[in-house]
C-alpha atoms as a PDB file:
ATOM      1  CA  UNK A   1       0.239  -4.656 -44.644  1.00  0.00           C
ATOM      2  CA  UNK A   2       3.439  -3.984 -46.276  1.00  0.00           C
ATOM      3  CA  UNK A   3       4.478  -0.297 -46.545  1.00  0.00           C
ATOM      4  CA  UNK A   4       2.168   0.337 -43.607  1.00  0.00           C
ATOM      5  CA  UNK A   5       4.315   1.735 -40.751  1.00  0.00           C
ATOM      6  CA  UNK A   6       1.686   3.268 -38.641  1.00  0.00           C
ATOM      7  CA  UNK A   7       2.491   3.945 -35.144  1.00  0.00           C
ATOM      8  CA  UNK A   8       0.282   1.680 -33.254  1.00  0.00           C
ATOM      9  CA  UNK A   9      -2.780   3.976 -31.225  1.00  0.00           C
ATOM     10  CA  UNK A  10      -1.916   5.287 -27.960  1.00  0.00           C
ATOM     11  CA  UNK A  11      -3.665   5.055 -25.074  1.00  0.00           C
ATOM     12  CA  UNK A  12      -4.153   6.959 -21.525  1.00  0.00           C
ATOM     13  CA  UNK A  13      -3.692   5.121 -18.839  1.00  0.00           C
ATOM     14  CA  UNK A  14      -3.757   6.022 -14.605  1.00  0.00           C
ATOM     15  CA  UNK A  15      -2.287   3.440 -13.383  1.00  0.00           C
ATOM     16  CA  UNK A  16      -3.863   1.955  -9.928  1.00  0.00           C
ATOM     17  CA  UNK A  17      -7.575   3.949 -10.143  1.00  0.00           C
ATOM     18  CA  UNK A  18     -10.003   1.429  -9.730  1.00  0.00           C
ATOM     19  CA  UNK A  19     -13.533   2.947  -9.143  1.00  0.00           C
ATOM     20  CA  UNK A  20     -15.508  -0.147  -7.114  1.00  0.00           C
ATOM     21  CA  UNK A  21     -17.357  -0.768  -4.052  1.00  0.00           C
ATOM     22  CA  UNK A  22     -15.304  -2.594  -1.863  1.00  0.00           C
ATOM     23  CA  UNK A  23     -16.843  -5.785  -1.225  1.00  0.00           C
ATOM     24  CA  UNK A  24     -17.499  -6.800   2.685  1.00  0.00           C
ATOM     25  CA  UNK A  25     -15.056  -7.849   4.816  1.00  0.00           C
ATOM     26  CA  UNK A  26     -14.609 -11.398   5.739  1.00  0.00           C
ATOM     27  CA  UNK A  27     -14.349 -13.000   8.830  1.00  0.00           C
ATOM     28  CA  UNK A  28     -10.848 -13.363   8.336  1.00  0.00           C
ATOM     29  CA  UNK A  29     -10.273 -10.092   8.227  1.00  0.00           C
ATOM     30  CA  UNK A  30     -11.933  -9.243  11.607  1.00  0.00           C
ATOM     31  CA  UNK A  31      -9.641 -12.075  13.192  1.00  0.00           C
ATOM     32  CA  UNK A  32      -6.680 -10.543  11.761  1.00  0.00           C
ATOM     33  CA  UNK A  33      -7.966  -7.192  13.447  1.00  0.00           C
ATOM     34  CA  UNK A  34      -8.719  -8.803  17.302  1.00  0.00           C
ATOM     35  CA  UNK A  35      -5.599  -9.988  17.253  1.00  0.00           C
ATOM     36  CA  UNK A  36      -3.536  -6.945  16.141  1.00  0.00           C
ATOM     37  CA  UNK A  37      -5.407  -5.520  18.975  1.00  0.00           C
ATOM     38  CA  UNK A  38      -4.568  -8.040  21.743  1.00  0.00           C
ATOM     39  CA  UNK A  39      -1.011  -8.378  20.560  1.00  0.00           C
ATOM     40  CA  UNK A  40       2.393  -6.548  21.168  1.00  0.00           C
ATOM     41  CA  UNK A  41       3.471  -5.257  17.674  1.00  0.00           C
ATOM     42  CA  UNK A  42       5.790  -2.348  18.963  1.00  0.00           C
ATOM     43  CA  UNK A  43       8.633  -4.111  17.317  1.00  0.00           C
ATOM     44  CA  UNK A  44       7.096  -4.092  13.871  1.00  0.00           C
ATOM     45  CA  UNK A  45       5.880  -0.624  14.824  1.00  0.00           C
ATOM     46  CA  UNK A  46       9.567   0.627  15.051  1.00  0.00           C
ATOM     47  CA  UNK A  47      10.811  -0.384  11.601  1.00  0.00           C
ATOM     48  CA  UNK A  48       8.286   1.974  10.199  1.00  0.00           C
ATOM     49  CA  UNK A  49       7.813  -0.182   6.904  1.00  0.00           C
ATOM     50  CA  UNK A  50       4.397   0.619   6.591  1.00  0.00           C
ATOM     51  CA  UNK A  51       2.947   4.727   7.153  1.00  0.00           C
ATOM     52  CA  UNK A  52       0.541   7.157   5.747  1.00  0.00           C
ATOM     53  CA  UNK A  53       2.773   9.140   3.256  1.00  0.00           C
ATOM     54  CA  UNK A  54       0.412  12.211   2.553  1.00  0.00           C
ATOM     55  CA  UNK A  55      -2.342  12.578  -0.182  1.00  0.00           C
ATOM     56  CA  UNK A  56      -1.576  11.860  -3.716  1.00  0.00           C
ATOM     57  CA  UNK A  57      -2.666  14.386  -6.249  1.00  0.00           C
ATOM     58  CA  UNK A  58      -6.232  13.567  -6.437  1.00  0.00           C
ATOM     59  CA  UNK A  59      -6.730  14.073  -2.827  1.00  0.00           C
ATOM     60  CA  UNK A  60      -6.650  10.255  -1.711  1.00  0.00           C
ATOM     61  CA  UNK A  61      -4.399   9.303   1.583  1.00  0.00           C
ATOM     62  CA  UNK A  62      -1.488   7.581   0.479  1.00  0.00           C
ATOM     63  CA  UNK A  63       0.075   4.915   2.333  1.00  0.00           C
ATOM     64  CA  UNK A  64       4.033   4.047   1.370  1.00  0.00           C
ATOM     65  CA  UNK A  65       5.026   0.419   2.154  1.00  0.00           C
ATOM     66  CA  UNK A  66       8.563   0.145   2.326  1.00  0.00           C
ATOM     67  CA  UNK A  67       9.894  -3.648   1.257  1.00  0.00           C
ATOM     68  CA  UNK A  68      13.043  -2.786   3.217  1.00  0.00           C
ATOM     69  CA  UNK A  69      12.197  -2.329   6.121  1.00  0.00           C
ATOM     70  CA  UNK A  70      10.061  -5.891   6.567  1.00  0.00           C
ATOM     71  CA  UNK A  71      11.167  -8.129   9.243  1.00  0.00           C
ATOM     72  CA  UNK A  72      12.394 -11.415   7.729  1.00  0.00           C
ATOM     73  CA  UNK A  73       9.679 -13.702   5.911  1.00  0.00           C
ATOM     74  CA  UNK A  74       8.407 -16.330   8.648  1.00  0.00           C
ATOM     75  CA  UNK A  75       5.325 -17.290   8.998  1.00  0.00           C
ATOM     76  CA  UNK A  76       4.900 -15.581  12.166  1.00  0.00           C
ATOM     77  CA  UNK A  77       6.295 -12.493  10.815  1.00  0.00           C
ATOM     78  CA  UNK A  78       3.826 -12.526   8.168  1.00  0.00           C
ATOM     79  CA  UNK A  79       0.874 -12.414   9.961  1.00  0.00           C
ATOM     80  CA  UNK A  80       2.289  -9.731  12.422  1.00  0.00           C
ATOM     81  CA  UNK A  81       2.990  -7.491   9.452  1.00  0.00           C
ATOM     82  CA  UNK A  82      -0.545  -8.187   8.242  1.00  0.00           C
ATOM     83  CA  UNK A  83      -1.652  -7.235  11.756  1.00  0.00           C
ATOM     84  CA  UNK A  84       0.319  -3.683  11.617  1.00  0.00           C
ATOM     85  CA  UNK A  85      -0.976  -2.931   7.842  1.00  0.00           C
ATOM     86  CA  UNK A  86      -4.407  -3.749   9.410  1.00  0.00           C
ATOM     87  CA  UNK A  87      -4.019  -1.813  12.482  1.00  0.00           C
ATOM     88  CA  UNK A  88      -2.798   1.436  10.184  1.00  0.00           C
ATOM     89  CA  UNK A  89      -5.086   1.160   7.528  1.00  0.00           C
ATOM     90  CA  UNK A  90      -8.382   0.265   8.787  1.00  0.00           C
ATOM     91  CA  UNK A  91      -9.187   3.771   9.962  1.00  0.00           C
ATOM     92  CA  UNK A  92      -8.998   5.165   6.343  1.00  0.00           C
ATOM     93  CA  UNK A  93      -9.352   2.488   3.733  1.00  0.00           C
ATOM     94  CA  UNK A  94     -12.266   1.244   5.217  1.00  0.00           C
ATOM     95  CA  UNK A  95     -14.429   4.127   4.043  1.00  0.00           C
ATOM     96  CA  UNK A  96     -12.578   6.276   1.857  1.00  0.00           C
ATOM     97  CA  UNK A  97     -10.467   5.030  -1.680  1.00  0.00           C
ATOM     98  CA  UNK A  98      -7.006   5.331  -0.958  1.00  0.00           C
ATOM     99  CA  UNK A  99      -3.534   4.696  -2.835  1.00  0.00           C
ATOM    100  CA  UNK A 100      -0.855   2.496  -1.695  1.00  0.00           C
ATOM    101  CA  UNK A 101       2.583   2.308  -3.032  1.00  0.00           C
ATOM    102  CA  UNK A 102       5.268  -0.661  -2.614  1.00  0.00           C
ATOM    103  CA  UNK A 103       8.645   0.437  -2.631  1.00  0.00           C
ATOM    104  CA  UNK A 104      10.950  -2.672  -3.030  1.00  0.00           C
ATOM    105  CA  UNK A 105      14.202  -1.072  -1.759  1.00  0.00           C
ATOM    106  CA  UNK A 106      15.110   1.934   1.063  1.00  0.00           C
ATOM    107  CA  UNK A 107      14.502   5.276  -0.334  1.00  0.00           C
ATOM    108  CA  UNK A 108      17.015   7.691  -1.086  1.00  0.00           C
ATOM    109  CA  UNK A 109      16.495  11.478  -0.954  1.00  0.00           C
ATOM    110  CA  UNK A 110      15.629  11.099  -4.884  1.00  0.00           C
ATOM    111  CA  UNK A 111      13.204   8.614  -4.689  1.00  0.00           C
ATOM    112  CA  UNK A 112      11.264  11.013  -1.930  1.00  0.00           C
ATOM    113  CA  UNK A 113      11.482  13.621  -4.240  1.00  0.00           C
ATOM    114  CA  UNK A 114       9.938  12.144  -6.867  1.00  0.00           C
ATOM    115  CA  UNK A 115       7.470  10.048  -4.888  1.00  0.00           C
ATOM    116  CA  UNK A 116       5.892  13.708  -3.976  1.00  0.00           C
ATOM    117  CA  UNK A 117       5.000  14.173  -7.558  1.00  0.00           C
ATOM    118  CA  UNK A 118       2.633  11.053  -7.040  1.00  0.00           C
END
């Protein structure tokens, strides 16, 4: 080993492609769904945290969740946000494969930019 000072191999990588079968959906998850139907989520609605952003560059809706904009972490506020994602989401990622980035703080006109390029 000594006097070896290879660089190590490199390797390709897409980050977030995952080629599977989504499994079924549990009963959970069609709870979750009745309720976001029955319930008055216009509030959650309004801080926009969660929206379809476009397509990213293989064609795939992209969805933008925006860590910022959550409503304060109780859990009654968790299972209303779960409720919106659901209520947003269901329409496309149940049949088609889709991309979803989590954005931790606001965006600036920058970040935008650059989240384009996605």
């Amino acid at each position: 080993m000594d006097g070896d000072h290879s660089e190590p191999p490199s390797v390709d990588v897409e980050i977030g492609t995952l080629h599977t079968t989504p499994p079924p959906l549990p009963s959970e998850y069609h709870g979750l769904l009745e309720r976001a139907h029955r319930a008055d989520l216009n509030d959650l609605f309004t801080r926009d945290f969660v929206r379809l952003a476009g397509t990213d560059r293989h064609g795939r809706p992209t969805f933008l969740l925006l860590g910022a904009h959550l409503p304060p972490a109780t859990p009654e506020n968790w299972d209303r946000v779960m409720q919106v994602i659901a209520l947003l989401m269901d329409p496309i990622a149940s049949s088609t494969p889709y991309t979803l980035v989590y954005v931790h703080t606001d965006l600036t006109r920058f970040f935008k930019k650059n989240l384009k390029s996605l």
